[in-house]
N, C-alpha and C. Protein backbone atom coordinates (compact mmCIF):
# COMPACT_ATOMS: atom_id res chain seq x y z
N UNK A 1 -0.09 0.22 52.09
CA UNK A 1 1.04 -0.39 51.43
C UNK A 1 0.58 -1.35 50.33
N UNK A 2 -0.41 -2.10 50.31
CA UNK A 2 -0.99 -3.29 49.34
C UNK A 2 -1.28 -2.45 48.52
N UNK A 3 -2.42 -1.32 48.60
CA UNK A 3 -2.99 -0.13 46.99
C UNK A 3 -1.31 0.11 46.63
N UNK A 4 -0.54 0.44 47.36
CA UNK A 4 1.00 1.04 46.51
C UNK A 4 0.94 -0.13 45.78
N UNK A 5 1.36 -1.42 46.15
CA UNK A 5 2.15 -1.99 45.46
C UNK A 5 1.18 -3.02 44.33
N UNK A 6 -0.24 -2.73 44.61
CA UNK A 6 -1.23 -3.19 43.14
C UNK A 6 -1.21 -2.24 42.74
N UNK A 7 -1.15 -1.14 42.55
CA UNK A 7 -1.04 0.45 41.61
C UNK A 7 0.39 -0.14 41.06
N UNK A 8 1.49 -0.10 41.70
CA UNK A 8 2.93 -0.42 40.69
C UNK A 8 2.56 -1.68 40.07
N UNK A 9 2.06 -2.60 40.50
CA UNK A 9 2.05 -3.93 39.48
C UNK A 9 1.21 -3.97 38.51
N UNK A 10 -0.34 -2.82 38.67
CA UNK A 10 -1.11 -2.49 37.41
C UNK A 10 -0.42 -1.79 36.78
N UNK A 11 0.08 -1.14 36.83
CA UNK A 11 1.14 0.00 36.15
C UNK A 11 1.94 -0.88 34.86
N UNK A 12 2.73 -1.54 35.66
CA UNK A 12 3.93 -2.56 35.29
C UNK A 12 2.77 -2.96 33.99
N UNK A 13 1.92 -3.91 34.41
CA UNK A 13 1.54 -4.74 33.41
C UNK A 13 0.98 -3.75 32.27
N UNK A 14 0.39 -2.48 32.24
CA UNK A 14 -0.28 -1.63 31.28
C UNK A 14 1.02 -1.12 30.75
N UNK A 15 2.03 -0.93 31.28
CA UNK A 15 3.23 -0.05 30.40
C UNK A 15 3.60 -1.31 29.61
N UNK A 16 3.74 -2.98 30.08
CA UNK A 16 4.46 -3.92 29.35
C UNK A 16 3.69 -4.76 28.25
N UNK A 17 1.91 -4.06 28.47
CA UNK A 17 1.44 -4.47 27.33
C UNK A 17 1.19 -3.25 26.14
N UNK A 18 1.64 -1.79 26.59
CA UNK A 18 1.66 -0.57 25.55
C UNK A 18 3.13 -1.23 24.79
N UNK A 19 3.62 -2.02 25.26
CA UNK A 19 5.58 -2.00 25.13
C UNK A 19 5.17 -2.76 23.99
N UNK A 20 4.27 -4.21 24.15
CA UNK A 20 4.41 -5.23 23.43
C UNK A 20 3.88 -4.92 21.81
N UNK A 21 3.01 -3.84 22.05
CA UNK A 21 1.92 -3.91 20.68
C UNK A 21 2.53 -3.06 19.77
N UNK A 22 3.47 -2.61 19.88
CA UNK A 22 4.65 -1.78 18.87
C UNK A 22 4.97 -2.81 18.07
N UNK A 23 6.09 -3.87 18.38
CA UNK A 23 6.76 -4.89 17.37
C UNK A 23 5.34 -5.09 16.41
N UNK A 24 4.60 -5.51 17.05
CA UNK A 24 3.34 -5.79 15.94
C UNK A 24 2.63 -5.15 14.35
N UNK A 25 3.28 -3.87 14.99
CA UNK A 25 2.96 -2.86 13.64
C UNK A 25 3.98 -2.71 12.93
N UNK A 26 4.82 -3.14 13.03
CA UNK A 26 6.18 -3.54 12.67
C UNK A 26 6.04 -4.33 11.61
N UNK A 27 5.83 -5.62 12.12
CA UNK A 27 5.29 -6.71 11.74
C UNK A 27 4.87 -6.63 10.73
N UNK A 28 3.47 -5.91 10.82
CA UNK A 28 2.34 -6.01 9.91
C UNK A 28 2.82 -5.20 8.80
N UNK A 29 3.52 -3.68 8.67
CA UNK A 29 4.45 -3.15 7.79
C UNK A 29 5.21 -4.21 7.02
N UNK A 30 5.69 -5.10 7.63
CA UNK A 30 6.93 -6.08 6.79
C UNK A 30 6.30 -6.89 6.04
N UNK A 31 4.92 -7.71 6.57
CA UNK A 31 4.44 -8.31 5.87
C UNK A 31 3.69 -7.73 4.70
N UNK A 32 2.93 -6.41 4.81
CA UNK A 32 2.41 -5.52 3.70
C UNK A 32 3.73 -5.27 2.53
N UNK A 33 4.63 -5.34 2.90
CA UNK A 33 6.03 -4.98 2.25
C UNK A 33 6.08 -6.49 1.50
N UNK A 34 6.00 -7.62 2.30
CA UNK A 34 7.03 -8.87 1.57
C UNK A 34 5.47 -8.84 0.51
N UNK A 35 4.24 -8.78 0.77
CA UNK A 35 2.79 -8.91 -0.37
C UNK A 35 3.25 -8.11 -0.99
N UNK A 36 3.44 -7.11 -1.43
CA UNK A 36 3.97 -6.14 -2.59
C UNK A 36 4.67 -6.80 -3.24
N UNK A 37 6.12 -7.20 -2.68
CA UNK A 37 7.12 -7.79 -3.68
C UNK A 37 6.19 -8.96 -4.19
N UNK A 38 5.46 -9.38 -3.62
CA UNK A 38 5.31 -10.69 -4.35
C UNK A 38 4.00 -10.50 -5.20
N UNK A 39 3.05 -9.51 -5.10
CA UNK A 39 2.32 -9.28 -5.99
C UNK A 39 3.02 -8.50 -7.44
N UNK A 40 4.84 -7.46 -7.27
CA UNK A 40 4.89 -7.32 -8.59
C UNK A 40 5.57 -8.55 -8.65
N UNK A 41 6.27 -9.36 -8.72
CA UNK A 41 7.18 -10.45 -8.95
C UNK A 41 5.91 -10.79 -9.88
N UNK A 42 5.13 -11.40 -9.83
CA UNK A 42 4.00 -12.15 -10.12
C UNK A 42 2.95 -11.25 -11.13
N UNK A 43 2.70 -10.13 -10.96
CA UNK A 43 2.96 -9.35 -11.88
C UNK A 43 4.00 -8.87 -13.04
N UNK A 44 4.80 -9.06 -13.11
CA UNK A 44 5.34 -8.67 -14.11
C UNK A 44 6.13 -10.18 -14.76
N UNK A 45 5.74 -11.20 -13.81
CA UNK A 45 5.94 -12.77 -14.58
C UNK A 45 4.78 -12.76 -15.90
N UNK A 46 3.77 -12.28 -15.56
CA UNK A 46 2.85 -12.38 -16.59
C UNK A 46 2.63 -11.01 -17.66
N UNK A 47 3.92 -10.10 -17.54
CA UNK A 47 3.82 -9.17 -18.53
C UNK A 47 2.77 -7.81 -17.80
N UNK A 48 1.93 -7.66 -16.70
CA UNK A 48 1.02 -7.02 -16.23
C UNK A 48 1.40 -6.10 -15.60
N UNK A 49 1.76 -5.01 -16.08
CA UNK A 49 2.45 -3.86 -15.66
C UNK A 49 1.38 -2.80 -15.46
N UNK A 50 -0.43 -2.95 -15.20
CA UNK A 50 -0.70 -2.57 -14.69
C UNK A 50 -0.97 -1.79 -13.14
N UNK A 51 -0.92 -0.55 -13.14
CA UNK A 51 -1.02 0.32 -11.99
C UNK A 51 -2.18 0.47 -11.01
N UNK A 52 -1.76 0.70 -9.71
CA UNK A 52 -3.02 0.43 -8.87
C UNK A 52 -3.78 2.07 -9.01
N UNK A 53 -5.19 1.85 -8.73
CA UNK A 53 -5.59 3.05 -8.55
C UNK A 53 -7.00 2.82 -7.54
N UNK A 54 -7.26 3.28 -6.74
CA UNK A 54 -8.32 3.19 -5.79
C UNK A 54 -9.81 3.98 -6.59
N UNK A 55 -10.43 3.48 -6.17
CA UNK A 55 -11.75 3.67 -6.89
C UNK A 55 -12.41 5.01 -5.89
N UNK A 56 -12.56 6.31 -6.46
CA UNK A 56 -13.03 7.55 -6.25
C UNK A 56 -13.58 8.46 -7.51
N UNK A 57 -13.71 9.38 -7.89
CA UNK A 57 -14.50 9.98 -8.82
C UNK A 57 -13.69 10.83 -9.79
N UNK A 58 -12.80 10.64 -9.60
CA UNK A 58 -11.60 10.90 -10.53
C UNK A 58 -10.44 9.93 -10.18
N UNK A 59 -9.82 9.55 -11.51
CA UNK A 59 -8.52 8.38 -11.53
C UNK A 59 -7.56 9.25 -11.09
N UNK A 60 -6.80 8.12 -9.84
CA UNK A 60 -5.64 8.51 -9.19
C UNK A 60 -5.16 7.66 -9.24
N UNK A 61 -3.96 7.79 -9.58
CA UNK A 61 -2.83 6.54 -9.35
C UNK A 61 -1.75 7.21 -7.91
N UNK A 62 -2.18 6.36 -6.88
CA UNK A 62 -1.50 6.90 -5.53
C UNK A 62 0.34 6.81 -5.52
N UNK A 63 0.55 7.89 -5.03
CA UNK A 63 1.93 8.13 -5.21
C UNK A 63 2.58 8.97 -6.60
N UNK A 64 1.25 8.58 -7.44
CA UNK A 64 2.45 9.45 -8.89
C UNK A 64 1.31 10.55 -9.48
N UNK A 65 0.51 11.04 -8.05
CA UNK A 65 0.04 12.14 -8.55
C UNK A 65 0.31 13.50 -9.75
N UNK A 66 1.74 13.63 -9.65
CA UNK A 66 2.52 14.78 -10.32
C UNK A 66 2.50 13.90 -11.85
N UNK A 67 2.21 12.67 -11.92
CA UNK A 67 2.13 12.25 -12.93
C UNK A 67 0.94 12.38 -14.29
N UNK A 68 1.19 12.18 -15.66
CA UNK A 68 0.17 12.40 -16.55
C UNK A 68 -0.23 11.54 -16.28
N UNK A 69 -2.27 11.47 -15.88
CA UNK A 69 -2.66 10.06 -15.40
C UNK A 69 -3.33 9.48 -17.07
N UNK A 70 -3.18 10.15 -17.78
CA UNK A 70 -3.68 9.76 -19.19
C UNK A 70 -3.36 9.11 -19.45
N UNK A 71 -1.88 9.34 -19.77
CA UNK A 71 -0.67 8.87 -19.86
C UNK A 71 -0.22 7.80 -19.82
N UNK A 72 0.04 7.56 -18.10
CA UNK A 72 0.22 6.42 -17.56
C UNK A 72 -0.88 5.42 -17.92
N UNK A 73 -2.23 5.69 -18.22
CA UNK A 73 -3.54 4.73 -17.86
C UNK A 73 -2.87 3.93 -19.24
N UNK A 74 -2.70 4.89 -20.29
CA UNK A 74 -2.60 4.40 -21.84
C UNK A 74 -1.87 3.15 -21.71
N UNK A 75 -0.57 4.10 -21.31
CA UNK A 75 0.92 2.89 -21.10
C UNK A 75 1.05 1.82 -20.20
N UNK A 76 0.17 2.00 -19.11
CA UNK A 76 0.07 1.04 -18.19
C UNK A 76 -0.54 -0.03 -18.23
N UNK A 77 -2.10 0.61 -18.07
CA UNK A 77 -3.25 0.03 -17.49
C UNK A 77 -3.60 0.52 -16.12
N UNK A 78 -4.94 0.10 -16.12
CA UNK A 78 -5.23 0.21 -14.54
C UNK A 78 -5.89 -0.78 -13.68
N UNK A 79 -5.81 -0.99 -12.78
CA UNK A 79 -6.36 -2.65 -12.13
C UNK A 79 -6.24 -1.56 -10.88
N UNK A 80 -7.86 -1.11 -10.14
CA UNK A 80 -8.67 -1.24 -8.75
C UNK A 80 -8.30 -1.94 -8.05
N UNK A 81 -7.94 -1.53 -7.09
CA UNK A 81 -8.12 -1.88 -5.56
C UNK A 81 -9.07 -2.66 -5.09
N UNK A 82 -9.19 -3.77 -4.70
CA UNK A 82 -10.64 -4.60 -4.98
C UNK A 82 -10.93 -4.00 -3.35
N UNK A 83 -12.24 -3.73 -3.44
CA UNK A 83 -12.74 -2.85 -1.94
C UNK A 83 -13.05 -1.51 -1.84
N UNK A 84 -12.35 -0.91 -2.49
CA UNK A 84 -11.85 0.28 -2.44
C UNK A 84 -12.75 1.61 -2.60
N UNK A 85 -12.93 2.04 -1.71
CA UNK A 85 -14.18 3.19 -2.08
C UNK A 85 -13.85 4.62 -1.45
N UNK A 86 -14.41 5.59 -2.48
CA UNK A 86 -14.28 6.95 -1.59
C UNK A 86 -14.90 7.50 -0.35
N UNK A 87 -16.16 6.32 -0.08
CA UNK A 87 -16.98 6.87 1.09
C UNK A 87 -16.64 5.97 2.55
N UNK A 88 -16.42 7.20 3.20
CA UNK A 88 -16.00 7.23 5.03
C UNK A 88 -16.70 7.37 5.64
N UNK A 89 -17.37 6.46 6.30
CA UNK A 89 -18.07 6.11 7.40
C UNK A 89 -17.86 6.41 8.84
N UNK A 90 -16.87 5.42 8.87
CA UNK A 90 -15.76 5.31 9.88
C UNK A 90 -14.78 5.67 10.31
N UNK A 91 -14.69 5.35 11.28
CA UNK A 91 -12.87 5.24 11.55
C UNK A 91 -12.21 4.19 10.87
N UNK A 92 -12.96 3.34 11.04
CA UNK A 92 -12.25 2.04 10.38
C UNK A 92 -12.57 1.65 8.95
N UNK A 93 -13.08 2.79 8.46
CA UNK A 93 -13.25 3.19 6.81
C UNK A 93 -11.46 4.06 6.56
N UNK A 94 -11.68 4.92 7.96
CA UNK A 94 -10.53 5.82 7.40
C UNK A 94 -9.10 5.07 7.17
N UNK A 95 -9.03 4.34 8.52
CA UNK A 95 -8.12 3.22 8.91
C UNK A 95 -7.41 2.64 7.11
N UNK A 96 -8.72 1.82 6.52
CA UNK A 96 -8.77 0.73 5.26
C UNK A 96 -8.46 1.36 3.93
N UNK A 97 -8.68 2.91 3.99
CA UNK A 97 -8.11 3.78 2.87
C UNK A 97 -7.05 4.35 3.36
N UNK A 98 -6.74 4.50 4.29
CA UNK A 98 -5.00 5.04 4.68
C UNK A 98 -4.11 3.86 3.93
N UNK A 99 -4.45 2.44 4.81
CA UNK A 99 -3.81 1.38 4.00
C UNK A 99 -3.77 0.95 2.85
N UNK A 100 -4.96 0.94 2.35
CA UNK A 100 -5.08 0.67 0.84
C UNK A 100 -4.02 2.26 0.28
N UNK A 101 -4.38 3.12 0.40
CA UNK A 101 -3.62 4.67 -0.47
C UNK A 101 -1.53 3.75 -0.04
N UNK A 102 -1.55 3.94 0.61
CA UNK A 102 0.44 3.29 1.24
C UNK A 102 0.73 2.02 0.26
N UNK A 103 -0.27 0.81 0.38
CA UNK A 103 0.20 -0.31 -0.26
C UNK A 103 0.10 0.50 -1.72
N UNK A 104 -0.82 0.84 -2.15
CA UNK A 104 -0.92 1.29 -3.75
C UNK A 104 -0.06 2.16 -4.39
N UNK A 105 0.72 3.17 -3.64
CA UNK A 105 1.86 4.33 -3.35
C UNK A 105 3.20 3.18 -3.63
N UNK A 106 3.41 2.61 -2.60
CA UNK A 106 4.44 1.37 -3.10
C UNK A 106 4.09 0.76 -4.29
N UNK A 107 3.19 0.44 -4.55
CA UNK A 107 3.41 -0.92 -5.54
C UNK A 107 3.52 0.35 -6.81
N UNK A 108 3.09 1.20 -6.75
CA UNK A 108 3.14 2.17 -8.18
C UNK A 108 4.03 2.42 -8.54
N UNK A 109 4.78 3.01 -7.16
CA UNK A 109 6.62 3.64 -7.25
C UNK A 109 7.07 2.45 -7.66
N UNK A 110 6.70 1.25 -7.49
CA UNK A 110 7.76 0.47 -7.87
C UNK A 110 7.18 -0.49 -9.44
N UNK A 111 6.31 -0.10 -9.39
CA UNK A 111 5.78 -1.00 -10.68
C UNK A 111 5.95 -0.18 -12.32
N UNK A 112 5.98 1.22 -11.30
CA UNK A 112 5.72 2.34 -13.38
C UNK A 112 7.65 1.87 -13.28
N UNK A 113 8.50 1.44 -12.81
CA UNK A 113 9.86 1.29 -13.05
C UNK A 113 9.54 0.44 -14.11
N UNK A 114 8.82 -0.95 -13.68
CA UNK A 114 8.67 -1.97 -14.77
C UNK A 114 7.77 -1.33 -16.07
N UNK A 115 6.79 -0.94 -15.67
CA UNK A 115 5.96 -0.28 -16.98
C UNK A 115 6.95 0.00 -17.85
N UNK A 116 7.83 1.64 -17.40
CA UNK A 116 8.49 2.16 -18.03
C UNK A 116 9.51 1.45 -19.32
N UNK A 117 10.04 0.29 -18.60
CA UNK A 117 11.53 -0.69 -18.57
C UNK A 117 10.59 -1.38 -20.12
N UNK A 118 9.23 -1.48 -19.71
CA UNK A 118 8.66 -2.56 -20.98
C UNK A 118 8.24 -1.59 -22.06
N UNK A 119 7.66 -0.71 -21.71
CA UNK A 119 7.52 0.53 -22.68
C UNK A 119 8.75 0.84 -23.87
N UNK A 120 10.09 0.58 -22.70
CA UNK A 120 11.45 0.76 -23.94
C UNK A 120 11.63 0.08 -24.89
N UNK A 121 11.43 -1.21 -23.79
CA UNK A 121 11.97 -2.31 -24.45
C UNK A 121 10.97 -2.79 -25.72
N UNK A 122 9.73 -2.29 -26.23
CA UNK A 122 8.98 -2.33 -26.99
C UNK A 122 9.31 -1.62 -28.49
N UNK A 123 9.79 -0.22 -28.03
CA UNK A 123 9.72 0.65 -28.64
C UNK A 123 11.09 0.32 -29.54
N UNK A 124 12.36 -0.37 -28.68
CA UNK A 124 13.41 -0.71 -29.28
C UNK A 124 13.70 -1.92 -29.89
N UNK A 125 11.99 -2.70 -30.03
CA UNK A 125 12.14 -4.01 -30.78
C UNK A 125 11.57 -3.33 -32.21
N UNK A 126 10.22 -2.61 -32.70
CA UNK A 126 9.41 -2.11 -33.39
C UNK A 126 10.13 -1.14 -34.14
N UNK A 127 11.38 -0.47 -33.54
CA UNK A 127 12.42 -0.14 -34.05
C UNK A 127 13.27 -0.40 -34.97
């Protein structure tokens, strides 16, 4: 009867600490989310409508693959990923380029909006 009921109370405690470590990644999503906004806010206070691109052996700008990266580099700019490398070691190499590729995917989708927006607004002063 005692092994039953330390088997249910190890149990208990391993299911209520698998339970707990969810909100956490949660978390850490929201906060990767509120650093974005506040890296373009702050970006584009200073006119810097440069695009992220991770450092590998050909330029990618993550997320706007289908995009002209010529193109964009011209109109943009480009500002690296500080860290950022093509070589995988690890797991926890793979881990640091999954994250780095997501944050850089966001901030792009949302930064070539501003590029774009200043690109017009250039073209319709010179005008």
């Amino acid at each position: 009867m005692i092994k039953l009921t330390s088997i249910a109370l190890l149990a208990g405690c391993l299911v209520g600490c698998a339970y707990t470590a969810q909100p956490s990644q949660a978390s850490a999503q929201q906060t990767s989310q509120r650093e974005m906004t506040k890296q373009i806010e702050q970006a584009v206070e200073r006119n810097d409508y440069r695009l992220l691109a991770l450092a590998s052996r050909r330029l990618v700008f993550p997320g706007l693959e289908q995009e002209d990266t010529a193109k964009l580099k011209k109109m943009c700019g480009v500002r690296y990923v500080d860290n950022s490398t093509d070589i995988i070691k690890s797991t926890e190499d793979k881990q640091k380029r999954r994250d780095a590729y997501a944050f850089a995917k966001s901030f792009n989708q949302a930064m070539l909006k501003h590029c774009l927006n200043s690109a017009t607004d250039s073209i319709d002063t010179v005008e």
